[in-house]
Protein backbone atom coordinates (compact mmCIF):
# COMPACT_ATOMS: atom_id res chain seq x y z
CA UNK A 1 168.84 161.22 53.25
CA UNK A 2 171.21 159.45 50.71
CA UNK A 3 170.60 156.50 49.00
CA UNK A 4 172.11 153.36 50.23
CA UNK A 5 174.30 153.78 47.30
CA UNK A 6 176.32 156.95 48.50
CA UNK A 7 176.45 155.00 52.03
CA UNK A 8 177.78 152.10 50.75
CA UNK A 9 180.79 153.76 48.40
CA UNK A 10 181.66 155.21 51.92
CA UNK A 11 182.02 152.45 53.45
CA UNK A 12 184.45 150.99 50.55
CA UNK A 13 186.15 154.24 50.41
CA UNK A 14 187.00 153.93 54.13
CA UNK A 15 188.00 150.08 53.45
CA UNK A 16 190.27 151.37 51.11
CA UNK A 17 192.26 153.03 53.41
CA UNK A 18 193.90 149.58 54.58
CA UNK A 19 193.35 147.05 57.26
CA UNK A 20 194.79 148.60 60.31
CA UNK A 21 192.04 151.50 59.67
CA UNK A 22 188.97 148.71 59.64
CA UNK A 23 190.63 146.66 62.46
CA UNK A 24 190.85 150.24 64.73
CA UNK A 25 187.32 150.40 64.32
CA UNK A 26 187.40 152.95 61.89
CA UNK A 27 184.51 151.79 59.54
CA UNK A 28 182.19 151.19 62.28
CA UNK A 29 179.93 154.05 61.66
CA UNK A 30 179.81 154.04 57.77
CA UNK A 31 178.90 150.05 58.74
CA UNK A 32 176.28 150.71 60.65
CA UNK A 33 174.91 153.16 58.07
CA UNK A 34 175.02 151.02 56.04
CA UNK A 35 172.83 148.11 58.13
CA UNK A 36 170.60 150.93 59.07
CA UNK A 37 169.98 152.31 55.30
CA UNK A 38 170.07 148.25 54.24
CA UNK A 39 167.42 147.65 57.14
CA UNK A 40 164.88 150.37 56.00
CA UNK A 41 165.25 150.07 51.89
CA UNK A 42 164.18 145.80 53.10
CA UNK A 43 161.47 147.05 55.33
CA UNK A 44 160.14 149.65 52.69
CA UNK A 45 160.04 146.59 50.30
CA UNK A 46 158.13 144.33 52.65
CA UNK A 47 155.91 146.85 53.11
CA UNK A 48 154.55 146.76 49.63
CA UNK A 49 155.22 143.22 48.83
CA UNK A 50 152.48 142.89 51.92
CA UNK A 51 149.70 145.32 50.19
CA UNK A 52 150.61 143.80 46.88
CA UNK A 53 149.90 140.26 48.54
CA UNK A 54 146.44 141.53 49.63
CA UNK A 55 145.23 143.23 46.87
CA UNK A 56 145.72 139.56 45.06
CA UNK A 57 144.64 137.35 48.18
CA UNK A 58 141.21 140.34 47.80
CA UNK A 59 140.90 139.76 44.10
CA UNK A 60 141.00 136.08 44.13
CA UNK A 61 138.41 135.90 47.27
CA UNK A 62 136.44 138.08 44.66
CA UNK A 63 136.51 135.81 41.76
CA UNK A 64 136.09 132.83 44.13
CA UNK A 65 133.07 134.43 45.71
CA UNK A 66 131.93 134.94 42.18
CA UNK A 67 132.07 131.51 41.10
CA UNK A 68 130.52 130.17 44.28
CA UNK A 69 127.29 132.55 43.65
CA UNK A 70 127.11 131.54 40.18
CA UNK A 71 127.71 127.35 41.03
């Protein structure tokens, strides 16, 4: 699959061709390819901003735990 990279410079390079060609509906596809490619690069980044998040939320119920014990 290409990076949202290559999508995206086809979507531009389609643009390119003028106004009437984006107004005809033209660019709809490489659009949508776009969203689509967008849509899962956000979704892969959620995804491990989430496991990030609960390795942290673990480690700090860790030390917490830790400091309740020793109290």
């Amino acid at each position: 699959m290409p990076s949202c990279e290559d999508v995206i410079a086809v979507l531009e390079e389609c643009h390119a061709r003028g106004f009437m060609w984006k107004a005809m509906g033209m660019c709809s596809d490489a659009k949508r390819d776009v969203t689509l490619c967008l849509r899962a690069e956000r979704l892969k980044r959620t995804a491990t901003n989430r496991e990030a998040a609960k390795v942290k939320r673990e480690k700090v119920k860790a030390v917490w735990a830790e400091i309740d014990e020793n109290s």
